[in-house]
C-alpha atoms as a PDB file:
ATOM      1  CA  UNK A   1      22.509 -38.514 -15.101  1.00  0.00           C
ATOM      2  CA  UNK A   2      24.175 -35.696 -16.552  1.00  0.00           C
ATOM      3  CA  UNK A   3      25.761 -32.950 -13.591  1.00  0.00           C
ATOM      4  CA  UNK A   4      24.667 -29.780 -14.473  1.00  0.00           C
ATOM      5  CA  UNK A   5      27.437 -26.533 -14.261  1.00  0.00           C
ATOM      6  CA  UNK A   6      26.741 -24.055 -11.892  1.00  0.00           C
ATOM      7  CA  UNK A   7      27.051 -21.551 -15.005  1.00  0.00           C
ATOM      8  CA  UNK A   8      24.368 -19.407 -17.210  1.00  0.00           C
ATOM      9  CA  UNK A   9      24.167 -19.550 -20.677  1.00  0.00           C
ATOM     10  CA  UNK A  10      23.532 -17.753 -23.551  1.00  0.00           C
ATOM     11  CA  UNK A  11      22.985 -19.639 -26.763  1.00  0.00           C
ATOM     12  CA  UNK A  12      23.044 -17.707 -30.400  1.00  0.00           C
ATOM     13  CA  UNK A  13      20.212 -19.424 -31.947  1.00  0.00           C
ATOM     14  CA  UNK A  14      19.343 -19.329 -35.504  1.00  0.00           C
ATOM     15  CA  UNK A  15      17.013 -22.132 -35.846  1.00  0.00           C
ATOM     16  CA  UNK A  16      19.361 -24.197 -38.173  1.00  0.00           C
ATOM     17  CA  UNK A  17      21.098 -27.559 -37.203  1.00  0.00           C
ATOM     18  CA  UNK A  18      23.854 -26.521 -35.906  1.00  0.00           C
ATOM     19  CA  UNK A  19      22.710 -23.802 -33.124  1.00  0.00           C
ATOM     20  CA  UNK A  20      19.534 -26.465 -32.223  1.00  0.00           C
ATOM     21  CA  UNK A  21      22.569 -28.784 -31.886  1.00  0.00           C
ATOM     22  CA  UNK A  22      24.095 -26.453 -29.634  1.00  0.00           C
ATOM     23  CA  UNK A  23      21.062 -25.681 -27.523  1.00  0.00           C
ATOM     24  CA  UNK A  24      20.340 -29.306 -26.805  1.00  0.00           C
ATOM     25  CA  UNK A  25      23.942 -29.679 -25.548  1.00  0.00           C
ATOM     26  CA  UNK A  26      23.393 -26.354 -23.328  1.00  0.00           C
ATOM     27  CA  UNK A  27      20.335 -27.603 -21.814  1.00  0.00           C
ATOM     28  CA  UNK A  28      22.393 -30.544 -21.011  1.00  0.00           C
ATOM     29  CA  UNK A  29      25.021 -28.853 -19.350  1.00  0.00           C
ATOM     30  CA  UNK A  30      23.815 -25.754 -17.666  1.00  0.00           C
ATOM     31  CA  UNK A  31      20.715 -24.806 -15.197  1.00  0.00           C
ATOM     32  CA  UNK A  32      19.842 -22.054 -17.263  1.00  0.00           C
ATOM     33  CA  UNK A  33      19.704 -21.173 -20.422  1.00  0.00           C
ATOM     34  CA  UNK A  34      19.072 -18.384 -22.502  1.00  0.00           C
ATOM     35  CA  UNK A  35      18.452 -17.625 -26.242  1.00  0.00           C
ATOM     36  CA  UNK A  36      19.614 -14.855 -28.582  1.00  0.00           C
ATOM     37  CA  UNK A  37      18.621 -14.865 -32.524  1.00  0.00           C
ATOM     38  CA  UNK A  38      20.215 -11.789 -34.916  1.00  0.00           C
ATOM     39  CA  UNK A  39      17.663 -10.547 -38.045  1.00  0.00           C
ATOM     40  CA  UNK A  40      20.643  -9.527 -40.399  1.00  0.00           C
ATOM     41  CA  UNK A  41      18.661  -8.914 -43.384  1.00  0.00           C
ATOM     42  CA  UNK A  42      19.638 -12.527 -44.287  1.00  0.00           C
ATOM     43  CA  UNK A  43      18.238 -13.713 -47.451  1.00  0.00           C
ATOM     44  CA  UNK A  44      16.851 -17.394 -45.830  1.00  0.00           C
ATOM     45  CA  UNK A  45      14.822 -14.829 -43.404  1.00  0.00           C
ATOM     46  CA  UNK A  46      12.816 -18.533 -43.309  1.00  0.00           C
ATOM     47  CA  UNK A  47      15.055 -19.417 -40.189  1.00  0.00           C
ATOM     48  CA  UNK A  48      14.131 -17.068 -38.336  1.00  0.00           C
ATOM     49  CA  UNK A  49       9.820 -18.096 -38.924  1.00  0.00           C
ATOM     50  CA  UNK A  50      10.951 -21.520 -37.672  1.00  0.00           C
ATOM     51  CA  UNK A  51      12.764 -20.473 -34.781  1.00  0.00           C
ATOM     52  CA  UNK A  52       9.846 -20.041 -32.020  1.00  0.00           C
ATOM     53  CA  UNK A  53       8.694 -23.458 -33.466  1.00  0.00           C
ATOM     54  CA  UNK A  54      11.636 -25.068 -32.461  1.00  0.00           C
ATOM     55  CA  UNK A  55      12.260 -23.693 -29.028  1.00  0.00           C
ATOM     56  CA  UNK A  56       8.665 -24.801 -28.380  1.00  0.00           C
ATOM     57  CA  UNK A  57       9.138 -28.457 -29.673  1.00  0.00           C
ATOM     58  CA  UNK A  58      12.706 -28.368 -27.534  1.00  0.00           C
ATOM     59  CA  UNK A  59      10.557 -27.061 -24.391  1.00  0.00           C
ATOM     60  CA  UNK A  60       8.245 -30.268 -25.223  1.00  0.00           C
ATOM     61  CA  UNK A  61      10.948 -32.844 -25.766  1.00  0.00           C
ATOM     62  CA  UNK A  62      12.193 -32.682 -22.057  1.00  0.00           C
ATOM     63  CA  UNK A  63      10.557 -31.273 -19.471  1.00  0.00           C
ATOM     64  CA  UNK A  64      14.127 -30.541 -17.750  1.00  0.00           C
ATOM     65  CA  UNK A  65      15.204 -28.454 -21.075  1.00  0.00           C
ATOM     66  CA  UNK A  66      11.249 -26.664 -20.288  1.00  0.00           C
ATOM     67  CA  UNK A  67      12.177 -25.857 -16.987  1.00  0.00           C
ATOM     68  CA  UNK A  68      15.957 -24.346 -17.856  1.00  0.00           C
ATOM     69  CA  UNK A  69      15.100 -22.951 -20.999  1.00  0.00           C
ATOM     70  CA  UNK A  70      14.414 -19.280 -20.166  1.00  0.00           C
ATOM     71  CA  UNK A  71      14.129 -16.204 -22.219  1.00  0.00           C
ATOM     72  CA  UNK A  72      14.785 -15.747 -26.023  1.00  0.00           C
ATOM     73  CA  UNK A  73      15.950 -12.260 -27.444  1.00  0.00           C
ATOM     74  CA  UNK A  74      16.039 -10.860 -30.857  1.00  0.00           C
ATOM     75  CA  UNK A  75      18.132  -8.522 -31.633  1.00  0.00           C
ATOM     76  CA  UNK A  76      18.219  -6.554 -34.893  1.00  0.00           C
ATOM     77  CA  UNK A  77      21.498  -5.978 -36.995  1.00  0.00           C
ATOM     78  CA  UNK A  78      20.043  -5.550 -40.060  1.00  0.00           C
ATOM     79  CA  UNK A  79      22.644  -2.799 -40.386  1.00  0.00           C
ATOM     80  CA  UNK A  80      25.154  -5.677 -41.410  1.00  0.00           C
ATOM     81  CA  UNK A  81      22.925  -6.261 -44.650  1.00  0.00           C
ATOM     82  CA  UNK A  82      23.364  -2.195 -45.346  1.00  0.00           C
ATOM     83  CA  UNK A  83      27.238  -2.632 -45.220  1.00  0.00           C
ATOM     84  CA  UNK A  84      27.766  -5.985 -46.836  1.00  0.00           C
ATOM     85  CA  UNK A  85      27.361  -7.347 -50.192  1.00  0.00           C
ATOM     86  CA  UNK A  86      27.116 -11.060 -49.697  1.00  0.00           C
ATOM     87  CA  UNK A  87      25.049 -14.011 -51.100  1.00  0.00           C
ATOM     88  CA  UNK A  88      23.540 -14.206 -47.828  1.00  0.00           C
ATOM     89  CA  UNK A  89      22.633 -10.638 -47.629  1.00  0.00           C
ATOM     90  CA  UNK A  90      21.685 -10.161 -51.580  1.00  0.00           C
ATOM     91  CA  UNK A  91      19.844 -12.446 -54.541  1.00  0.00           C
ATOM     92  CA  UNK A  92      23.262 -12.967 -56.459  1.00  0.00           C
ATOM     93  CA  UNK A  93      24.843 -16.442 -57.302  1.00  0.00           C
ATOM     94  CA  UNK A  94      26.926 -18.487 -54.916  1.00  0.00           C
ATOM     95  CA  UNK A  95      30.219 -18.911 -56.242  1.00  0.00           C
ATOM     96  CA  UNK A  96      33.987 -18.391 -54.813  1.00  0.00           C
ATOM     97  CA  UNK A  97      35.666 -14.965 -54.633  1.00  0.00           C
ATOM     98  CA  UNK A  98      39.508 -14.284 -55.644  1.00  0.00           C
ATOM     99  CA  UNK A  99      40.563 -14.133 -51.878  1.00  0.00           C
ATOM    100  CA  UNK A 100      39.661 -17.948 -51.729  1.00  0.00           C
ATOM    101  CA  UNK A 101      36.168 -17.405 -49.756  1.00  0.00           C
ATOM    102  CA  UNK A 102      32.853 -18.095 -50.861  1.00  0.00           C
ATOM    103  CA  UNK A 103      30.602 -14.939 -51.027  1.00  0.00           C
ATOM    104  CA  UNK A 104      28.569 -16.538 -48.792  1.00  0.00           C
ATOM    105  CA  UNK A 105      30.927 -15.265 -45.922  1.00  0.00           C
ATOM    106  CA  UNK A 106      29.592 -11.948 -44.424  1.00  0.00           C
ATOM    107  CA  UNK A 107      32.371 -10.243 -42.702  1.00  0.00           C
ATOM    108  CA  UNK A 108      32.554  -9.436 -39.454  1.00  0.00           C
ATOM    109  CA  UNK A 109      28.834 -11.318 -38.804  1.00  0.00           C
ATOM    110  CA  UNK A 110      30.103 -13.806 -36.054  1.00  0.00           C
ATOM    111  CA  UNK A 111      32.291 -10.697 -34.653  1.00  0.00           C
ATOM    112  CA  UNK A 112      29.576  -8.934 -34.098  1.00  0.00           C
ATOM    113  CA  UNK A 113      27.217 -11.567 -33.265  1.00  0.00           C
ATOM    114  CA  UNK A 114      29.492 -12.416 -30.078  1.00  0.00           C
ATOM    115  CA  UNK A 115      29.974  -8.918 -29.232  1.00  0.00           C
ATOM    116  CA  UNK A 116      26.266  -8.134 -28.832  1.00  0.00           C
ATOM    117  CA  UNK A 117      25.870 -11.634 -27.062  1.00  0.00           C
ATOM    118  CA  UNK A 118      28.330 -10.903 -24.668  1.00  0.00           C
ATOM    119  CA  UNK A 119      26.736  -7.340 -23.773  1.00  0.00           C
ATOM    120  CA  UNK A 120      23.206  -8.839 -23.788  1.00  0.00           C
ATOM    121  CA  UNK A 121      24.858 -12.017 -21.250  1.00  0.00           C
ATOM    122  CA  UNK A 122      26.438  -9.129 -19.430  1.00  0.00           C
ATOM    123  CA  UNK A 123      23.268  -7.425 -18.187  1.00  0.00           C
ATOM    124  CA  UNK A 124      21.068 -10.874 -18.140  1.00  0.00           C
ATOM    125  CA  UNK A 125      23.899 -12.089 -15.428  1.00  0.00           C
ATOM    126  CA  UNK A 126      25.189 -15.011 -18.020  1.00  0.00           C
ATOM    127  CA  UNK A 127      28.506 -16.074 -17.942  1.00  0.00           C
ATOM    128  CA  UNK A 128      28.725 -18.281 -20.823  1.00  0.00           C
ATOM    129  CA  UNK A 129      28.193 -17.536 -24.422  1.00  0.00           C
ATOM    130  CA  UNK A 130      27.725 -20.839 -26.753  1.00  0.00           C
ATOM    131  CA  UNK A 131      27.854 -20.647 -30.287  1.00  0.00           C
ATOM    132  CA  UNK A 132      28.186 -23.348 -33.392  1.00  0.00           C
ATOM    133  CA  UNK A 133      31.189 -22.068 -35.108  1.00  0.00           C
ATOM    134  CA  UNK A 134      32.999 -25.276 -36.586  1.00  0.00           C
ATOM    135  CA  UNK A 135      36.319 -25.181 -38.540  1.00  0.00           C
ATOM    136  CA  UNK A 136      36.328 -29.483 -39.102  1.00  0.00           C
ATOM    137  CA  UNK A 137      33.280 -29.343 -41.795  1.00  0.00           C
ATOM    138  CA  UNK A 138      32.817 -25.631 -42.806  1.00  0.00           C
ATOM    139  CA  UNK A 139      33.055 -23.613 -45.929  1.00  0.00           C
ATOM    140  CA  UNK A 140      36.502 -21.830 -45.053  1.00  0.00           C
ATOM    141  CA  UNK A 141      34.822 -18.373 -42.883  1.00  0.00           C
ATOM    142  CA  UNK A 142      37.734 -17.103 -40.930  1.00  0.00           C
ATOM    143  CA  UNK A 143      34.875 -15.981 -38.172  1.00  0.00           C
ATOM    144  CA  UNK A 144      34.502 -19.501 -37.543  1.00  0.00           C
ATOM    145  CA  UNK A 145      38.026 -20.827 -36.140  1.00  0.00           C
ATOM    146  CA  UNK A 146      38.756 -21.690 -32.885  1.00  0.00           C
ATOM    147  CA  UNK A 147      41.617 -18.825 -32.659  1.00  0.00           C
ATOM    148  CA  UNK A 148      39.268 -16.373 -33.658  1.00  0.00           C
ATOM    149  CA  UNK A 149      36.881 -17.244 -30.868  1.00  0.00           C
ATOM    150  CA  UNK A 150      39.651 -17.629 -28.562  1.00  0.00           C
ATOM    151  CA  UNK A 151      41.066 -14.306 -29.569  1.00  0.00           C
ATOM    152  CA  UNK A 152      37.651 -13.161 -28.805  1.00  0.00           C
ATOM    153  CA  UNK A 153      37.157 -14.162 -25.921  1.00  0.00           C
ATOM    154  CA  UNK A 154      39.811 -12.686 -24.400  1.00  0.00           C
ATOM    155  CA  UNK A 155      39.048  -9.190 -25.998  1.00  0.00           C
ATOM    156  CA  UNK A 156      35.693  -9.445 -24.810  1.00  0.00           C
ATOM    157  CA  UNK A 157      36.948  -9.817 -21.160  1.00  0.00           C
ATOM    158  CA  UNK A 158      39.162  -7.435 -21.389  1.00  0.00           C
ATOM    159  CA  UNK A 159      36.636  -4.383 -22.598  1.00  0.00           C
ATOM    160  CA  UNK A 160      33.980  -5.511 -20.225  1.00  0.00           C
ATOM    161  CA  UNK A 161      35.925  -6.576 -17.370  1.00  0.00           C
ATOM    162  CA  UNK A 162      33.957 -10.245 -17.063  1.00  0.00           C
ATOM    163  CA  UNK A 163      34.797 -13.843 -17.006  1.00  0.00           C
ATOM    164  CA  UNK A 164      33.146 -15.047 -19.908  1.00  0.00           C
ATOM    165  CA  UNK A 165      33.618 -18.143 -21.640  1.00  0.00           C
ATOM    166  CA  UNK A 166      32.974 -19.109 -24.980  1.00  0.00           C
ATOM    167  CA  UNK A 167      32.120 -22.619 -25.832  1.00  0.00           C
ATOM    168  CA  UNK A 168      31.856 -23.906 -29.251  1.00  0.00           C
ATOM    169  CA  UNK A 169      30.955 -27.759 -29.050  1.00  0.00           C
ATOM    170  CA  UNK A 170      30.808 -28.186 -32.431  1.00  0.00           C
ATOM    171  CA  UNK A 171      34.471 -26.594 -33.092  1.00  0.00           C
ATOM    172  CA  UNK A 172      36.300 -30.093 -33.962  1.00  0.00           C
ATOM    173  CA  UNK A 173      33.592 -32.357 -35.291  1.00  0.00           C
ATOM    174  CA  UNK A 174      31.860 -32.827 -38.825  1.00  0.00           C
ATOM    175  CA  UNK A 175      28.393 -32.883 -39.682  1.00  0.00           C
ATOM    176  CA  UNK A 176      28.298 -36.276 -39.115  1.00  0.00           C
ATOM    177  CA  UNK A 177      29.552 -36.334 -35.196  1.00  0.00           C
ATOM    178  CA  UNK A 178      27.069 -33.196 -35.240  1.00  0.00           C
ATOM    179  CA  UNK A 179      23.997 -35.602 -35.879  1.00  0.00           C
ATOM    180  CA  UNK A 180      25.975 -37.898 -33.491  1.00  0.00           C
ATOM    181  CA  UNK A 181      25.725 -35.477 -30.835  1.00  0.00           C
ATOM    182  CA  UNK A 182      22.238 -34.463 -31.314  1.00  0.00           C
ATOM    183  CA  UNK A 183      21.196 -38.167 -30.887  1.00  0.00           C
ATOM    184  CA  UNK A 184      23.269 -38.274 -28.047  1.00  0.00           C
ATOM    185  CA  UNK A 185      21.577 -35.458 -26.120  1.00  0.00           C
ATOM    186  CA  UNK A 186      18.297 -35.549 -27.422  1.00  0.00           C
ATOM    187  CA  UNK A 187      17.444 -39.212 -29.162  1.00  0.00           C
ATOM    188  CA  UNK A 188      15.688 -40.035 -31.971  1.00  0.00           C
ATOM    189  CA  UNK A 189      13.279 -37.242 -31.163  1.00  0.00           C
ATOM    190  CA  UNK A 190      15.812 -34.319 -31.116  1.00  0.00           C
ATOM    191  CA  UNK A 191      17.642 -35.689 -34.363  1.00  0.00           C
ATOM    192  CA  UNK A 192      13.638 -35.977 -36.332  1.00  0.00           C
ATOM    193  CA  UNK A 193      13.349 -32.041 -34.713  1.00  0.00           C
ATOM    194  CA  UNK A 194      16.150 -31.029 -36.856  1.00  0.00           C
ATOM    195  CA  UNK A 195      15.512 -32.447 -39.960  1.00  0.00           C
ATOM    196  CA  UNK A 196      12.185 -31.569 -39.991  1.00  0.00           C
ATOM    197  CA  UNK A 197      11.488 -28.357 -38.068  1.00  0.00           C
ATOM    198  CA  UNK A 198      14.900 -26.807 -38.351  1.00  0.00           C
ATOM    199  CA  UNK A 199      16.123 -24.309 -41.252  1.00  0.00           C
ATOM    200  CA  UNK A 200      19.886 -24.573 -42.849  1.00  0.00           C
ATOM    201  CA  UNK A 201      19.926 -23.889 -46.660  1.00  0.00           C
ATOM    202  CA  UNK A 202      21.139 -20.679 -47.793  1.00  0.00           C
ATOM    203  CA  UNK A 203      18.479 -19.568 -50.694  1.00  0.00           C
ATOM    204  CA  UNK A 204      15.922 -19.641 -48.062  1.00  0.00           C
ATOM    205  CA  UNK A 205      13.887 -23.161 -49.849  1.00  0.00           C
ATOM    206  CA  UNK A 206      11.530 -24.827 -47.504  1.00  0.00           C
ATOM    207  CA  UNK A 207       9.716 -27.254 -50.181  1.00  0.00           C
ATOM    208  CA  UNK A 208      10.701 -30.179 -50.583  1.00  0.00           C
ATOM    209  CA  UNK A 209      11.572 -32.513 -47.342  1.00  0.00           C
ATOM    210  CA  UNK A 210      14.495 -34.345 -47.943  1.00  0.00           C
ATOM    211  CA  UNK A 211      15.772 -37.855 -45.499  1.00  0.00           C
ATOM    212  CA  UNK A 212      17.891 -34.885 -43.887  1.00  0.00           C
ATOM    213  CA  UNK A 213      15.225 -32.579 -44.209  1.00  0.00           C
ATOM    214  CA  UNK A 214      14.200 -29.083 -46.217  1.00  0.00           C
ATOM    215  CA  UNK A 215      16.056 -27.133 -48.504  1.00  0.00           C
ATOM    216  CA  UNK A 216      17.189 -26.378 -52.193  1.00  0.00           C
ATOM    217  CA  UNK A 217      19.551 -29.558 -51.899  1.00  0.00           C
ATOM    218  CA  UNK A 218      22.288 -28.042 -53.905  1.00  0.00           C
ATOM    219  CA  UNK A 219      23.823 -24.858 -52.039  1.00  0.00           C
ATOM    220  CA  UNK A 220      27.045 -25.489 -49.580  1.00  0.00           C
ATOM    221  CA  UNK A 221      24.704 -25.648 -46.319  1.00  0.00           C
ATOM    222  CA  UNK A 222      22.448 -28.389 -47.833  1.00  0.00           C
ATOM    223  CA  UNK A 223      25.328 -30.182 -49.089  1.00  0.00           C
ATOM    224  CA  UNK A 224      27.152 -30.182 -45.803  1.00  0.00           C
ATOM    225  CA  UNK A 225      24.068 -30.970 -44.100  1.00  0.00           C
ATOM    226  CA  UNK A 226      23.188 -33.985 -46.405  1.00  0.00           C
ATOM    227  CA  UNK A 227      26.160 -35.884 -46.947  1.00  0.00           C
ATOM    228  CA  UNK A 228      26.865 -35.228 -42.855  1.00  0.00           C
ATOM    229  CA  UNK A 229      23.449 -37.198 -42.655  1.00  0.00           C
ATOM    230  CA  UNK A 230      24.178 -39.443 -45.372  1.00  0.00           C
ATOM    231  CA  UNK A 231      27.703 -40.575 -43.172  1.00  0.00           C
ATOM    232  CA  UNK A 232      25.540 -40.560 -39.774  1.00  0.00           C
ATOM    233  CA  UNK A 233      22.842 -43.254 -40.946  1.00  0.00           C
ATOM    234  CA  UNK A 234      25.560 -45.187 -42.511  1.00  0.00           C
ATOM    235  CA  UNK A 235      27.353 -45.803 -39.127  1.00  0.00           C
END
């Protein structure tokens, strides 16, 4: 039986793999838990339609995770879509920029992300912020990395004079340890949620249902996502 922390959290939920991921874990670990979701002007706007679907499903799946899981908040920062030009904010190609990135990476996104998190967990009384950042099986975002979120953390303390902790349980596993640890929290139930109910792929494609479910099948986040699953079953 898993001891729960005497800590709040607040979990920045997208309604992809990863942040579901995350939640399950949450409502594992803490008595209650709270969700925040950012409308960015993101071109797969489809994750954010799925979201309330999931959350429901999650609520249904344990009635433990029903009884923690509290409030969800939306928050939007579509302003970051006005002041980036991204392939996640725009209909252009995916394809690699001269400073090494893909243009996929929106600058400053996860900065700012955390930063209203922290000031929505501030006056909700939370004292944890979780969040899915990975640096093991990622596409190179510097917004991702464990020092960044460490570095963060600290500034984040520092202006707002709190105690704040951020966790990142996916930080140092890939995509295959990620369907690992959904299993793990959730079963066979939680792992069939994500690949059927959750959204990851970047140009927004919610046809076709794949073994690791929906998606174009061909941009980084479907490829991460499918050869992560492909490596899970094979175990």
């Amino acid at each position: 039986m898993t001891i729960l922390s005497t800590d709040t959290a607040l979990v920045l939920f997208s309604g992809g793999q990863d942040s579901t991921t995350c939640l399950a874990w949450a409502l594992q670990h803490y008595a209650r838990v709270e969700t925040i979701g950012f409308d960015y002007g993101q071109r797969h706007a489809i994750e954010l339609a799925v979201r309330p679907g999931v959350l429901a499903k999650l609520r249904a799946l344990n009635p433990d995770w029903d009884t923690r899981l509290g409030e969800d908040h939306m928050i939007d920062l579509s302003l970051i879509s006005k002041i980036s030009d991204t392939a996640l904010t725009s209909n252009v190609a995916i394809e690699m920029q001269e400073n090494g990135l893909p243009n996929t990476f929106v600058p400053g996104r996860n900065l700012m992300f955390m930063t209203v998190a922290a000031t929505v967990a501030y006056r909700r009384g939370l004292n944890v912020l979780v969040g899915g950042m990975c640096e093991t099986d990622f596409s190179g975002y510097p917004d991702c990395r464990d020092d960044t979120m460490k570095a963060l953390q600290v500034a984040l303390n520092l202006g707002m004079a709190t105690r704040l902790k951020v966790e990142t349980p996916l930080m140092w596993i890939d995509k295959a340890q990620t369907w690992e640890l959904a299993e793990q929290e959730g079963g066979a139930a939680l792992v069939d949620l994500i690949r059927f109910d959750t959204h990851t792929c970047y140009l927004g494609e919610r046809g076709e249902a794949h073994a690791w479910g929906h998606g174009c099948g061909t941009c980084p986040a479907c490829a991460l996502r499918a050869r992560g699953y492909a490596q899970y079953v094979a175990r």
